[in-house]
PDB file of N, CA and C in Angstrom:
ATOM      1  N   UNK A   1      -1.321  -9.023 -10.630  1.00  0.00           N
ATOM      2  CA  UNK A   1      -0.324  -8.055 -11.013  1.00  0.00           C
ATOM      3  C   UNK A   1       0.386  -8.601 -12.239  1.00  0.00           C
ATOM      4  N   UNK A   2       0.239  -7.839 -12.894  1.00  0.00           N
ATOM      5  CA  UNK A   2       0.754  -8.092 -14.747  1.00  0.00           C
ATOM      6  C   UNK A   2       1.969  -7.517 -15.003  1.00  0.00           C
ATOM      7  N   UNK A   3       3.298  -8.093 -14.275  1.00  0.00           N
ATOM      8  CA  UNK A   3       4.318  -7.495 -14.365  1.00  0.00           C
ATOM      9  C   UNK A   3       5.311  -8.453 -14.654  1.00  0.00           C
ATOM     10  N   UNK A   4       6.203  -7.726 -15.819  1.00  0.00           N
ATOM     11  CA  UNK A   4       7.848  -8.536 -16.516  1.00  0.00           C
ATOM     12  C   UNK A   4       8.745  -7.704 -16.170  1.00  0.00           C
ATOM     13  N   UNK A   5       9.768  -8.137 -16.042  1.00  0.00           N
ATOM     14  CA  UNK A   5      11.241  -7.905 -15.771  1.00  0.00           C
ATOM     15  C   UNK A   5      12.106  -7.705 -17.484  1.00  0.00           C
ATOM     16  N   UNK A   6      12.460  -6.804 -17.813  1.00  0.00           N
ATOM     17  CA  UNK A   6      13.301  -6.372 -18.510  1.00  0.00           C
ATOM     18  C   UNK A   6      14.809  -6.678 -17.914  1.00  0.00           C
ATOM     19  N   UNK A   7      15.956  -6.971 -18.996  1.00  0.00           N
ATOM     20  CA  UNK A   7      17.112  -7.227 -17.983  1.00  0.00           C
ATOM     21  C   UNK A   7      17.881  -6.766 -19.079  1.00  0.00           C
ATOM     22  N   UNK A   8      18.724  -5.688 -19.066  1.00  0.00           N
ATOM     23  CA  UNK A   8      19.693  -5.498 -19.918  1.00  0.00           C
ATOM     24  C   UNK A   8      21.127  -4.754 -19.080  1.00  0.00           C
ATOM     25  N   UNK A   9      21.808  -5.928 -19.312  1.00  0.00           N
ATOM     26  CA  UNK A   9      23.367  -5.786 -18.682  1.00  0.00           C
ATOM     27  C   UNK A   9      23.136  -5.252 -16.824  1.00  0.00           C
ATOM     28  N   UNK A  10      22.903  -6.305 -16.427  1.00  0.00           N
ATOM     29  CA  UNK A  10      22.697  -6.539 -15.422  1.00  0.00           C
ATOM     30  C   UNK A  10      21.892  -5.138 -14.269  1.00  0.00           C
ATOM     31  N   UNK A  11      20.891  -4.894 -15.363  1.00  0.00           N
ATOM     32  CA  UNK A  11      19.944  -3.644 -15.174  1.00  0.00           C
ATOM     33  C   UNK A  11      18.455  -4.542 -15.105  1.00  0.00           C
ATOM     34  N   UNK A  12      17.400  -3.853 -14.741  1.00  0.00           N
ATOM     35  CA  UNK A  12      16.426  -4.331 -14.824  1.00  0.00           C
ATOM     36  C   UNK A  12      15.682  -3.055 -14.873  1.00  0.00           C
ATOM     37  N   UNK A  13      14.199  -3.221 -15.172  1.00  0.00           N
ATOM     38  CA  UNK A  13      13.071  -2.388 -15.459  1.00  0.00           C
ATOM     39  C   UNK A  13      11.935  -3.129 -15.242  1.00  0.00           C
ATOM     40  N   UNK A  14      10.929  -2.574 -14.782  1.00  0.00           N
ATOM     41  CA  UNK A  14       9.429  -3.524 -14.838  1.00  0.00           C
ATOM     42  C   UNK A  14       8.511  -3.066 -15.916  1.00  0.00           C
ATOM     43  N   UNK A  15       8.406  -4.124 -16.609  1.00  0.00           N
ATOM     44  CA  UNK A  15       6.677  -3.859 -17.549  1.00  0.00           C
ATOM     45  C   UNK A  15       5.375  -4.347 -17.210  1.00  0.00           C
ATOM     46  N   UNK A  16       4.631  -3.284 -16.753  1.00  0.00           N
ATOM     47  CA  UNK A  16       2.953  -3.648 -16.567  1.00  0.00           C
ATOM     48  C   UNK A  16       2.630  -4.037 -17.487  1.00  0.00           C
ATOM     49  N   UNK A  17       1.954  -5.490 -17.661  1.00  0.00           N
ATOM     50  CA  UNK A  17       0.812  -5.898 -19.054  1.00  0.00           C
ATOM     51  C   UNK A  17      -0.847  -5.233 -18.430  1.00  0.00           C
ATOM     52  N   UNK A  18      -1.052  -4.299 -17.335  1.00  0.00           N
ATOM     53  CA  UNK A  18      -1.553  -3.910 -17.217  1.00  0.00           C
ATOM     54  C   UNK A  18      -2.434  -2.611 -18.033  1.00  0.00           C
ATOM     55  N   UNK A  19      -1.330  -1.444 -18.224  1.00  0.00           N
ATOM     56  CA  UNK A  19      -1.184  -0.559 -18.254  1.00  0.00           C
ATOM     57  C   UNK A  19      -0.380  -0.622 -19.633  1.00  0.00           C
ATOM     58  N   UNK A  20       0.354  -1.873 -20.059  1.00  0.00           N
ATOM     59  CA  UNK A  20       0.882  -1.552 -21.017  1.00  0.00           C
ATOM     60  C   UNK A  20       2.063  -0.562 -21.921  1.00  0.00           C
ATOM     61  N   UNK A  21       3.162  -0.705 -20.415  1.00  0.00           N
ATOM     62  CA  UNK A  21       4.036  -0.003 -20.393  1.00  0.00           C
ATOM     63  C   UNK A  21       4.653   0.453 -19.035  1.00  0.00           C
ATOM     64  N   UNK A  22       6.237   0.679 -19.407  1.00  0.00           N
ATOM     65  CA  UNK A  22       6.994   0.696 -18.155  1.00  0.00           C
ATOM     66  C   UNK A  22       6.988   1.518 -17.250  1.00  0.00           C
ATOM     67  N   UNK A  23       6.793   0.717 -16.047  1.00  0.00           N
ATOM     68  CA  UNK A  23       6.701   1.580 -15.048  1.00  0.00           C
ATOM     69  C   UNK A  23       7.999   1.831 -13.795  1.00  0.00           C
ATOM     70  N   UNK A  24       9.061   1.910 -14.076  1.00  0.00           N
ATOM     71  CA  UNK A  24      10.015   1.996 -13.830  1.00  0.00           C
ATOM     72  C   UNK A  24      11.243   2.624 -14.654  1.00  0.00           C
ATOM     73  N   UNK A  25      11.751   3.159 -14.409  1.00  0.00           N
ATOM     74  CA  UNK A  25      13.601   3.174 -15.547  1.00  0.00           C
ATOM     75  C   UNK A  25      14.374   1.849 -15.131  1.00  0.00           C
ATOM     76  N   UNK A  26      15.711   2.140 -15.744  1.00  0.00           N
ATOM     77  CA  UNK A  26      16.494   0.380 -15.621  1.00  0.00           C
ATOM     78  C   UNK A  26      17.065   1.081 -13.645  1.00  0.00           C
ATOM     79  N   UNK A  27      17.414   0.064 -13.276  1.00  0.00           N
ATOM     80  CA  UNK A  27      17.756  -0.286 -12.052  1.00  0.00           C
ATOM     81  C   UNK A  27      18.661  -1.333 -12.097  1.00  0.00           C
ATOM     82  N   UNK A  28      19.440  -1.194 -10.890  1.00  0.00           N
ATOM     83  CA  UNK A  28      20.277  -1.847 -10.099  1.00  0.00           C
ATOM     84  C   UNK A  28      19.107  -3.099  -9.627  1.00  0.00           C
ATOM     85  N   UNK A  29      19.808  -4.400  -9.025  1.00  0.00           N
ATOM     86  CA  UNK A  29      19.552  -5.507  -8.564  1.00  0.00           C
ATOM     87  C   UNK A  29      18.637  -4.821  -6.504  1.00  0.00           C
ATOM     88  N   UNK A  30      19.722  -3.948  -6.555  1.00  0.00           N
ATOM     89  CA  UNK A  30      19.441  -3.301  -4.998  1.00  0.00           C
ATOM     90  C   UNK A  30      18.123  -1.944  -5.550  1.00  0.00           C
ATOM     91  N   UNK A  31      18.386  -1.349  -6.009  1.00  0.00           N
ATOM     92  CA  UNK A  31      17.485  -0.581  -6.342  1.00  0.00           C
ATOM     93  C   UNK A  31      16.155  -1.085  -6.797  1.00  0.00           C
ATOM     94  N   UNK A  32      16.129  -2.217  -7.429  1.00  0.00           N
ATOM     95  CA  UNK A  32      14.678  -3.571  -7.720  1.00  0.00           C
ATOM     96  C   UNK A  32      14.454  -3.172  -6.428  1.00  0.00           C
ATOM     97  N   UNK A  33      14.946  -3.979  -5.607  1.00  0.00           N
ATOM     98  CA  UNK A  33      14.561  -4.767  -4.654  1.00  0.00           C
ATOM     99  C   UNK A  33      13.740  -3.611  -3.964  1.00  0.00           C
ATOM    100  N   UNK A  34      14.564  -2.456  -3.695  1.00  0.00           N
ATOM    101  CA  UNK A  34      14.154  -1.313  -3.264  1.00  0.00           C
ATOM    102  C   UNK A  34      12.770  -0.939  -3.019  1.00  0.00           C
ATOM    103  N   UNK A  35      12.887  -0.767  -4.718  1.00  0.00           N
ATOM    104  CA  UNK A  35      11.518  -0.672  -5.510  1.00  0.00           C
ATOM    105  C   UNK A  35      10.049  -1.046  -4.815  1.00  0.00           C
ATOM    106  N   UNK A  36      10.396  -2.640  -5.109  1.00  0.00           N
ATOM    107  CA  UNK A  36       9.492  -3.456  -4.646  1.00  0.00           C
ATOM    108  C   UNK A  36       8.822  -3.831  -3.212  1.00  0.00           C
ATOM    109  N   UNK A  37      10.287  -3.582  -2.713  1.00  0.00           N
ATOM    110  CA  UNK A  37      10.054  -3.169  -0.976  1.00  0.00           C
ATOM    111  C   UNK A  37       8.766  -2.245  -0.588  1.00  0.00           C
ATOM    112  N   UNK A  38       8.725  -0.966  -1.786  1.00  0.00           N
ATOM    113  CA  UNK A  38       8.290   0.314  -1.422  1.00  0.00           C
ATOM    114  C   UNK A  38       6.795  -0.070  -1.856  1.00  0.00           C
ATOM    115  N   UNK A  39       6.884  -0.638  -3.050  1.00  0.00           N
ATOM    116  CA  UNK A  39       5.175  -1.178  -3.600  1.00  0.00           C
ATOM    117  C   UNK A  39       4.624  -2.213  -2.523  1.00  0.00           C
ATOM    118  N   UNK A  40       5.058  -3.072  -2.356  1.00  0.00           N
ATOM    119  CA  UNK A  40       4.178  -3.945  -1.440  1.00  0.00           C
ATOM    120  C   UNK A  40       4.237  -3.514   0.074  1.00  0.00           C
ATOM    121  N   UNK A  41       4.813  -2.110   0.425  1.00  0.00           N
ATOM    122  CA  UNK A  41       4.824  -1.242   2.087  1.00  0.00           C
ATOM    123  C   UNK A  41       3.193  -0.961   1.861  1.00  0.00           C
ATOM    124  N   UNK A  42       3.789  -0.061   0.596  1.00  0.00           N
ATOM    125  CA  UNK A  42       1.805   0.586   0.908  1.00  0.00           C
ATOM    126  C   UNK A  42       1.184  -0.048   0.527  1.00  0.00           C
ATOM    127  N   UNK A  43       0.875  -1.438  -0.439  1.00  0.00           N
ATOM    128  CA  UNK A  43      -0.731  -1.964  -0.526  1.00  0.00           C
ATOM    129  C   UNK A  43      -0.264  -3.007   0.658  1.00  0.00           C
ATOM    130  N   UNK A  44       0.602  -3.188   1.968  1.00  0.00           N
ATOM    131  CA  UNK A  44       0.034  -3.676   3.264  1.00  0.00           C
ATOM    132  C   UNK A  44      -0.554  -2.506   4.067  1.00  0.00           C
ATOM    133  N   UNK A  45       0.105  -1.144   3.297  1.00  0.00           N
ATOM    134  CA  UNK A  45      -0.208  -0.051   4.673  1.00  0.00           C
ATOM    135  C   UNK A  45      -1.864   0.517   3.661  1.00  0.00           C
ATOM    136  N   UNK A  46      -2.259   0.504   2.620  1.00  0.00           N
ATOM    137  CA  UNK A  46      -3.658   0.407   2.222  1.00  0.00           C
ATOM    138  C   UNK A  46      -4.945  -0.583   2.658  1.00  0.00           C
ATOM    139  N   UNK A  47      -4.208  -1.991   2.618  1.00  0.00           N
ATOM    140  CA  UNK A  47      -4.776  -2.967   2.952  1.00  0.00           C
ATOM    141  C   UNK A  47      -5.262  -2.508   4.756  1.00  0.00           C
ATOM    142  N   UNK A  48      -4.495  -2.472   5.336  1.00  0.00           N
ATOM    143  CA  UNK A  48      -4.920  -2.107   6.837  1.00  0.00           C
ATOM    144  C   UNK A  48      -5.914  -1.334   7.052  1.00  0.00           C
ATOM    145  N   UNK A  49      -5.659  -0.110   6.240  1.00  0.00           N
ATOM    146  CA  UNK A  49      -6.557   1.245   6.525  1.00  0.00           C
ATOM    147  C   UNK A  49      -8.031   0.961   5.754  1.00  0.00           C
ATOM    148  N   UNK A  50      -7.398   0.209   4.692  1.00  0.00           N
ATOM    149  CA  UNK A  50      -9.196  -0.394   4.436  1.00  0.00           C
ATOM    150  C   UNK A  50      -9.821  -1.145   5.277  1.00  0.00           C
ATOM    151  N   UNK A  51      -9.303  -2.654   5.873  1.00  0.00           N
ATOM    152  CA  UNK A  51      -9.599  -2.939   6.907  1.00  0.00           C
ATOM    153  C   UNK A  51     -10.401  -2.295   8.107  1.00  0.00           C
ATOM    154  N   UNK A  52      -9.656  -1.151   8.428  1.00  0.00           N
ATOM    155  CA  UNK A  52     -10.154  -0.565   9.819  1.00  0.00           C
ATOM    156  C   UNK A  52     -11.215   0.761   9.410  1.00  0.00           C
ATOM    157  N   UNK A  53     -10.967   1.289   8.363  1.00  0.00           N
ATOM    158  CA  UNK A  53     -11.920   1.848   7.855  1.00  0.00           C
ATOM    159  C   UNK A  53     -13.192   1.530   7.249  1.00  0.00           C
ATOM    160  N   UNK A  54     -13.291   0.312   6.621  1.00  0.00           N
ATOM    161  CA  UNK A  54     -14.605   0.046   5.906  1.00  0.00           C
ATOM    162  C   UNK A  54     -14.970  -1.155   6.571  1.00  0.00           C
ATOM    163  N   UNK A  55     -14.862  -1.818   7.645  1.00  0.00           N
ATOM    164  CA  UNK A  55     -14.980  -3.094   8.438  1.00  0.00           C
ATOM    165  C   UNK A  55     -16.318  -2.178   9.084  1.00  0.00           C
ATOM    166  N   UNK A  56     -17.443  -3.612   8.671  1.00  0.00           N
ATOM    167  CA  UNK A  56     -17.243  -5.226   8.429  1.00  0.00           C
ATOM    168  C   UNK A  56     -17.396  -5.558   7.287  1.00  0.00           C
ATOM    169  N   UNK A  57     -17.239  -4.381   6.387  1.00  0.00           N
ATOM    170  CA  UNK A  57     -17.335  -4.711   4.619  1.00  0.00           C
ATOM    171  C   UNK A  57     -16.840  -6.131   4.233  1.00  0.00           C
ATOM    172  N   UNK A  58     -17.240  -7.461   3.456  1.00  0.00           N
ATOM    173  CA  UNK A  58     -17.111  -8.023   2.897  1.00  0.00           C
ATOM    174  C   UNK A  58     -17.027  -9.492   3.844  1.00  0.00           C
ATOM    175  N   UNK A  59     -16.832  -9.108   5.084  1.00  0.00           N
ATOM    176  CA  UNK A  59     -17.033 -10.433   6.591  1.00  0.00           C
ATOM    177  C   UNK A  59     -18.238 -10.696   5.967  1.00  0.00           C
ATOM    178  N   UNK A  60     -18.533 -12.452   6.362  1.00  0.00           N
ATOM    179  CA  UNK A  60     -19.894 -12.894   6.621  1.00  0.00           C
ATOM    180  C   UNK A  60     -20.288 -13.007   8.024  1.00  0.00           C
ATOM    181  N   UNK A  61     -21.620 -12.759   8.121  1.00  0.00           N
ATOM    182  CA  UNK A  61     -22.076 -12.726   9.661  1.00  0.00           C
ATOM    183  C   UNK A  61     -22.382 -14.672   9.501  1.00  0.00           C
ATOM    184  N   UNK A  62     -21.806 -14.888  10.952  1.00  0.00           N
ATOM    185  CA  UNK A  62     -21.455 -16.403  11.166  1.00  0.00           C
ATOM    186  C   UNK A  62     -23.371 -16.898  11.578  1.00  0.00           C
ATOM    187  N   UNK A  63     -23.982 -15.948  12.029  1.00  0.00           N
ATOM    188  CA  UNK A  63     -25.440 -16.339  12.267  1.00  0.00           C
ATOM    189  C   UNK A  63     -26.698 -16.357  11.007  1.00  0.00           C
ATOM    190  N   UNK A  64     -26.647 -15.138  10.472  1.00  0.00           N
ATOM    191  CA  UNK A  64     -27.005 -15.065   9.180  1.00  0.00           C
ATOM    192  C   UNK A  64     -26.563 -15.555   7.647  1.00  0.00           C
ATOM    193  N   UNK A  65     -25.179 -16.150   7.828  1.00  0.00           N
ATOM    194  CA  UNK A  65     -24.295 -16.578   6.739  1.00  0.00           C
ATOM    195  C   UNK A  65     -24.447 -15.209   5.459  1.00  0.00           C
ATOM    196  N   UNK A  66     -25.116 -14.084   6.007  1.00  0.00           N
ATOM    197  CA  UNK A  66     -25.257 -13.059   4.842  1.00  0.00           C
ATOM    198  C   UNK A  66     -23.925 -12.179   5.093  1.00  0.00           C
ATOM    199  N   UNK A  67     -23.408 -11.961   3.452  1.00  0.00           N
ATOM    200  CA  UNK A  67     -22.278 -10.682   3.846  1.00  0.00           C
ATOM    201  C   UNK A  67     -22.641  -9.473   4.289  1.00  0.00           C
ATOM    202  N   UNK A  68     -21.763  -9.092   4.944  1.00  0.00           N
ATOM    203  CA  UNK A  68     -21.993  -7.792   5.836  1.00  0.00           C
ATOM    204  C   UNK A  68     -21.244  -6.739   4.513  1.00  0.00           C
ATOM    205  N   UNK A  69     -21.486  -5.527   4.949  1.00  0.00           N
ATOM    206  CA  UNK A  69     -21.157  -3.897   4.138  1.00  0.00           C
ATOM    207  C   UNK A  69     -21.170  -2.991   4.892  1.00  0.00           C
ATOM    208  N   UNK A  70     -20.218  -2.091   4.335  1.00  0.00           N
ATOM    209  CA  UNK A  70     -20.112  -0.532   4.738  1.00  0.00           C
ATOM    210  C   UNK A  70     -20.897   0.505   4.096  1.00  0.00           C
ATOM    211  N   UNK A  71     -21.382   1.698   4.557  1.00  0.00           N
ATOM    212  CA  UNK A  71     -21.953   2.463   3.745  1.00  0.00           C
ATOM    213  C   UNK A  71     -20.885   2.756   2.448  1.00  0.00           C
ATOM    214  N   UNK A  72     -21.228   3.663   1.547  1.00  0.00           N
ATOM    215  CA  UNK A  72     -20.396   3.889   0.415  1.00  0.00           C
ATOM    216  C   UNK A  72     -19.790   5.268   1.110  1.00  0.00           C
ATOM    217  N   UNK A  73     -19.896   5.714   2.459  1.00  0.00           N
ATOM    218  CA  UNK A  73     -18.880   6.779   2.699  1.00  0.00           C
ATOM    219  C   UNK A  73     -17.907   6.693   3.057  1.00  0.00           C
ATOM    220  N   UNK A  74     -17.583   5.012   3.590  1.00  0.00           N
ATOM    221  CA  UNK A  74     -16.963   4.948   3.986  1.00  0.00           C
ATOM    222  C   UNK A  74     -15.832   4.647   3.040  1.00  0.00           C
ATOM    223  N   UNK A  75     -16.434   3.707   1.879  1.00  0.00           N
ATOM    224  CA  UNK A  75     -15.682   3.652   0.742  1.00  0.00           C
ATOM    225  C   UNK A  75     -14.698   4.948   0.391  1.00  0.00           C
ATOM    226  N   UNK A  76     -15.538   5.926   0.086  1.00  0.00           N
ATOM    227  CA  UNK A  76     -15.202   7.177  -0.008  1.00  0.00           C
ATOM    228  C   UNK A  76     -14.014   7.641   0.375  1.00  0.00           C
ATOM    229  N   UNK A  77     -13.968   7.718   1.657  1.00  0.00           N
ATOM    230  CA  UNK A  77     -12.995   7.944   3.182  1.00  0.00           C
ATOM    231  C   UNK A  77     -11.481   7.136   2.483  1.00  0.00           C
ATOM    232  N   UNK A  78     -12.029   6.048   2.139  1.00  0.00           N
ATOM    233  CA  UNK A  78     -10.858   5.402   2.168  1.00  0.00           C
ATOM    234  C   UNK A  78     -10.305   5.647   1.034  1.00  0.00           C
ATOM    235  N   UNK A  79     -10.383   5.461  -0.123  1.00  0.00           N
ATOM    236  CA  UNK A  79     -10.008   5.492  -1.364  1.00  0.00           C
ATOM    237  C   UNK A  79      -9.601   7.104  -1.846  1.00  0.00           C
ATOM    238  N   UNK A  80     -10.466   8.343  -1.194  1.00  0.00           N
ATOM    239  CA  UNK A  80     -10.045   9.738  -0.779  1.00  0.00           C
ATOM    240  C   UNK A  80      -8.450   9.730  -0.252  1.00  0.00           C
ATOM    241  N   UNK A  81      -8.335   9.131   0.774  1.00  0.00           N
ATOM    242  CA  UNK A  81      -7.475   8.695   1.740  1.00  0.00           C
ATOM    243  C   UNK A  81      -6.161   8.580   1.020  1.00  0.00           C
ATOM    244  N   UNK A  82      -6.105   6.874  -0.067  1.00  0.00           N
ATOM    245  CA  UNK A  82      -4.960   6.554  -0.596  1.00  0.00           C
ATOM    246  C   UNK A  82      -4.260   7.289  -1.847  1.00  0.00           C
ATOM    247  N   UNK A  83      -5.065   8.379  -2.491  1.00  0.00           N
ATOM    248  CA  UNK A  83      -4.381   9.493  -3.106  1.00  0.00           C
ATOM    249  C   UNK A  83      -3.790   9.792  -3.106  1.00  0.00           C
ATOM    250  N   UNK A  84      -3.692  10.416  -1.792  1.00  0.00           N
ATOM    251  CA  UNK A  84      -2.786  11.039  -1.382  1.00  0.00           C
ATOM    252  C   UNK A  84      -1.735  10.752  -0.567  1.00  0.00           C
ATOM    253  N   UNK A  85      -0.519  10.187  -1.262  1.00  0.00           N
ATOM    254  CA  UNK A  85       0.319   9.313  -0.455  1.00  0.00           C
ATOM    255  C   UNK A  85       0.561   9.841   1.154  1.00  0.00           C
ATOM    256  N   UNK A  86       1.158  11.139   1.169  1.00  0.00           N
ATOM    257  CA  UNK A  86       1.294  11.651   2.324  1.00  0.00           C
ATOM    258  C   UNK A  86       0.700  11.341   3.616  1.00  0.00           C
ATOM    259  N   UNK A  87      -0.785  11.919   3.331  1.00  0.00           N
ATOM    260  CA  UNK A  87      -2.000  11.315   4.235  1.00  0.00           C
ATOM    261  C   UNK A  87      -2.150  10.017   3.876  1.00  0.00           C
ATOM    262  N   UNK A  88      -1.652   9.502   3.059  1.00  0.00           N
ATOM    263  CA  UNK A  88      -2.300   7.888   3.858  1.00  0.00           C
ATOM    264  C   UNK A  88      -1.610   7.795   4.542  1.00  0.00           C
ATOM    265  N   UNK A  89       0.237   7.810   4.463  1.00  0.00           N
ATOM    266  CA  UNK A  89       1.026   7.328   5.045  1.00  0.00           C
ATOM    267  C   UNK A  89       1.212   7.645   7.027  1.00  0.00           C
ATOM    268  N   UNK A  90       0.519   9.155   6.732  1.00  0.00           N
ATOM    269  CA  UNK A  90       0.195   9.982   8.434  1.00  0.00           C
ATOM    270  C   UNK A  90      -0.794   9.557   8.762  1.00  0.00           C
ATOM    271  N   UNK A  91      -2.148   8.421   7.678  1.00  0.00           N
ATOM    272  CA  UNK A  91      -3.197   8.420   8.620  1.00  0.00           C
ATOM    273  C   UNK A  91      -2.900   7.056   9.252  1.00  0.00           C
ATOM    274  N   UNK A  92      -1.961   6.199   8.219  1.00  0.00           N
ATOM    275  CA  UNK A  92      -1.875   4.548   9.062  1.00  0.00           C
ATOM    276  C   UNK A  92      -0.605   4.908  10.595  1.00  0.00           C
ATOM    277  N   UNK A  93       0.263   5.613  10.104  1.00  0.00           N
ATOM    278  CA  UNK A  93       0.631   5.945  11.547  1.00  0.00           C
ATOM    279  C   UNK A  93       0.142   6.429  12.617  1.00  0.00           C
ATOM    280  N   UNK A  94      -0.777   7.504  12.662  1.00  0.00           N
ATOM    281  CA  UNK A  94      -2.162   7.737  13.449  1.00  0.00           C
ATOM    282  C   UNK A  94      -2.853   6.466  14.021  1.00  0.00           C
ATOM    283  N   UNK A  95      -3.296   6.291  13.287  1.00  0.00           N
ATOM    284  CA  UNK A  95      -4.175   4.978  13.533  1.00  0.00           C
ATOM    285  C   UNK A  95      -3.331   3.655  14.133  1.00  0.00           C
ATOM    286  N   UNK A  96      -1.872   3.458  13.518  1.00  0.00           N
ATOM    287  CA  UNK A  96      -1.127   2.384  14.580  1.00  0.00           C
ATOM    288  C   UNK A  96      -0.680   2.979  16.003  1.00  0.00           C
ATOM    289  N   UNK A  97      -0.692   4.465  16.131  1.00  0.00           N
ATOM    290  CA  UNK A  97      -0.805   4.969  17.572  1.00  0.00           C
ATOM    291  C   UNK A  97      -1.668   4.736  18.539  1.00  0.00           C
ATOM    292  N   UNK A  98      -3.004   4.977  17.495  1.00  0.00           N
ATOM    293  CA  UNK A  98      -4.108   5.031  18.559  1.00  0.00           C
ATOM    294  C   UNK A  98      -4.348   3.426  19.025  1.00  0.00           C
ATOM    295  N   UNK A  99      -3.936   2.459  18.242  1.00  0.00           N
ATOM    296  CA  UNK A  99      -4.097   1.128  18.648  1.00  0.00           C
ATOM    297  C   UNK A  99      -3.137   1.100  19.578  1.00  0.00           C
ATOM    298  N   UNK A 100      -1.981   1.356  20.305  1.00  0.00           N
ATOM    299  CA  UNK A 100      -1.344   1.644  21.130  1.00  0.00           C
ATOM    300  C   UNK A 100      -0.203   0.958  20.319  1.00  0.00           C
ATOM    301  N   UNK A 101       0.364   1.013  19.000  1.00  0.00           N
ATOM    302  CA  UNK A 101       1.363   0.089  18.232  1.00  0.00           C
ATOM    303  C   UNK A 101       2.299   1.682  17.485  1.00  0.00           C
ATOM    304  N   UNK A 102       3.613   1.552  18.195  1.00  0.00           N
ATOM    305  CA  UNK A 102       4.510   2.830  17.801  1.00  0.00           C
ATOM    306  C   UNK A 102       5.533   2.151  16.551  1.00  0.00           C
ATOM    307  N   UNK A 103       5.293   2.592  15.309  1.00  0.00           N
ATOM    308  CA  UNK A 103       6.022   2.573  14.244  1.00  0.00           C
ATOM    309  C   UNK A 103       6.431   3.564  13.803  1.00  0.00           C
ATOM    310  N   UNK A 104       8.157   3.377  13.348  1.00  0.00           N
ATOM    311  CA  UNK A 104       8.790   4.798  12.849  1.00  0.00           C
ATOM    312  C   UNK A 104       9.331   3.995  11.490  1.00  0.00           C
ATOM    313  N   UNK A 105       9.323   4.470  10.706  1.00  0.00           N
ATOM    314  CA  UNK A 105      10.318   4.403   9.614  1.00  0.00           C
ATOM    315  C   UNK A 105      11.101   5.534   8.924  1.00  0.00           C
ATOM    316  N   UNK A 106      12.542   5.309   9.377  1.00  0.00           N
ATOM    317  CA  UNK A 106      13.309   6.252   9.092  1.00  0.00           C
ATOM    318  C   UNK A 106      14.422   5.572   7.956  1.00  0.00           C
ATOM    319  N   UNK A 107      15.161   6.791   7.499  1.00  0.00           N
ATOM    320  CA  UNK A 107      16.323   6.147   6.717  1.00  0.00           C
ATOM    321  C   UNK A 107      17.516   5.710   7.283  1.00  0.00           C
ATOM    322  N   UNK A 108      18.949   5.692   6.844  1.00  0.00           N
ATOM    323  CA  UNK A 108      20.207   5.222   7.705  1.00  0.00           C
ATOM    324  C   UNK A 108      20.584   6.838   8.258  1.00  0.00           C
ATOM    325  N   UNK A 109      19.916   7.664   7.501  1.00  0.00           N
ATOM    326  CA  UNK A 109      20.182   9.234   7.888  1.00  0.00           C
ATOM    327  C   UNK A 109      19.127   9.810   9.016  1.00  0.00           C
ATOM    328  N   UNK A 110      18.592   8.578   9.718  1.00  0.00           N
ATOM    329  CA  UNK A 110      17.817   9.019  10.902  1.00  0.00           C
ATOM    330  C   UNK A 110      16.513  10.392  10.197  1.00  0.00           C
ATOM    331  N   UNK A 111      16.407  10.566   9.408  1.00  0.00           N
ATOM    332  CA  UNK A 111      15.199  11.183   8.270  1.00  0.00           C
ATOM    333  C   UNK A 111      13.783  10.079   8.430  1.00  0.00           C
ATOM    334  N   UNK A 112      12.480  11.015   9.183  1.00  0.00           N
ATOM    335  CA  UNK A 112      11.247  10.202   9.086  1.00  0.00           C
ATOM    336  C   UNK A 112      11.289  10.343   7.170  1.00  0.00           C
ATOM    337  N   UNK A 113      10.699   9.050   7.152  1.00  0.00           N
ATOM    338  CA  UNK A 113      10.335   8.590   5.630  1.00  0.00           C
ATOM    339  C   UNK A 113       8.890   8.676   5.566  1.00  0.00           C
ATOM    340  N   UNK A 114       7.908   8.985   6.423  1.00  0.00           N
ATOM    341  CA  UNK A 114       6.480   8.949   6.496  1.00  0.00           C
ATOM    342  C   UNK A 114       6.033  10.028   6.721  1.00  0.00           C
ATOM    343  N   UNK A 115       7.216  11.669   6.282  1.00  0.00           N
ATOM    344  CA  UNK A 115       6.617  12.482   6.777  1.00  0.00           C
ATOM    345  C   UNK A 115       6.804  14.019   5.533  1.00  0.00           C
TER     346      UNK A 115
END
């Protein structure tokens, strides 16, 4: 991740050397943090759903020492999937149900945030 901190009068902004330009407006110290909170929620709540979706993609089999793969539909499925924030966000809650694991995330205004 190819990212700088801009700081002007106790504001901040992020610059992608990615992309090559800001991907944020200036912010508060709390509003950063915010921010950042919110970026690294979903690539753990992406990371999972790839996991459980394209598994045993990229495991080595401990007998064969050969890497294992998913078909490319499954690829599909998944990357279809993270588009669309909404549905990803309803399919990893789905899916932490059906594992029998109940997660809510709401605001201080008792408001689902995943929905």
């Amino acid at each position: 991740m190819g990212w700088k901190i801009q700081v002007k009068k106790e504001k901040y902004r992020i610059y992608s050397t990615v992309v090559d330009k800001y991907i944020s407006k200036f912010m508060t110290k709390d509003e950063l943090i915010s921010f950042l909170f919110w970026h690294k929620f979903e690539k753990f709540i992406q990371n999972i759903l790839e996991d459980d979706i394209t598994f045993p993609n990229g495991w080595t089999n401990k007998e064969t020492e050969k890497r294992m793969f998913c078909d490319k539909g499954k690829h599909d499925e998944f990357y279809n999937l993270i588009k669309d924030r909404k549905l990803m966000y309803n399919e990893f809650f789905n899916r932490m149900k059906d594992l029998g694991i109940s997660i809510s995330l709401k605001n201080d205004k008792n408001i689902n945030l995943h929905n």
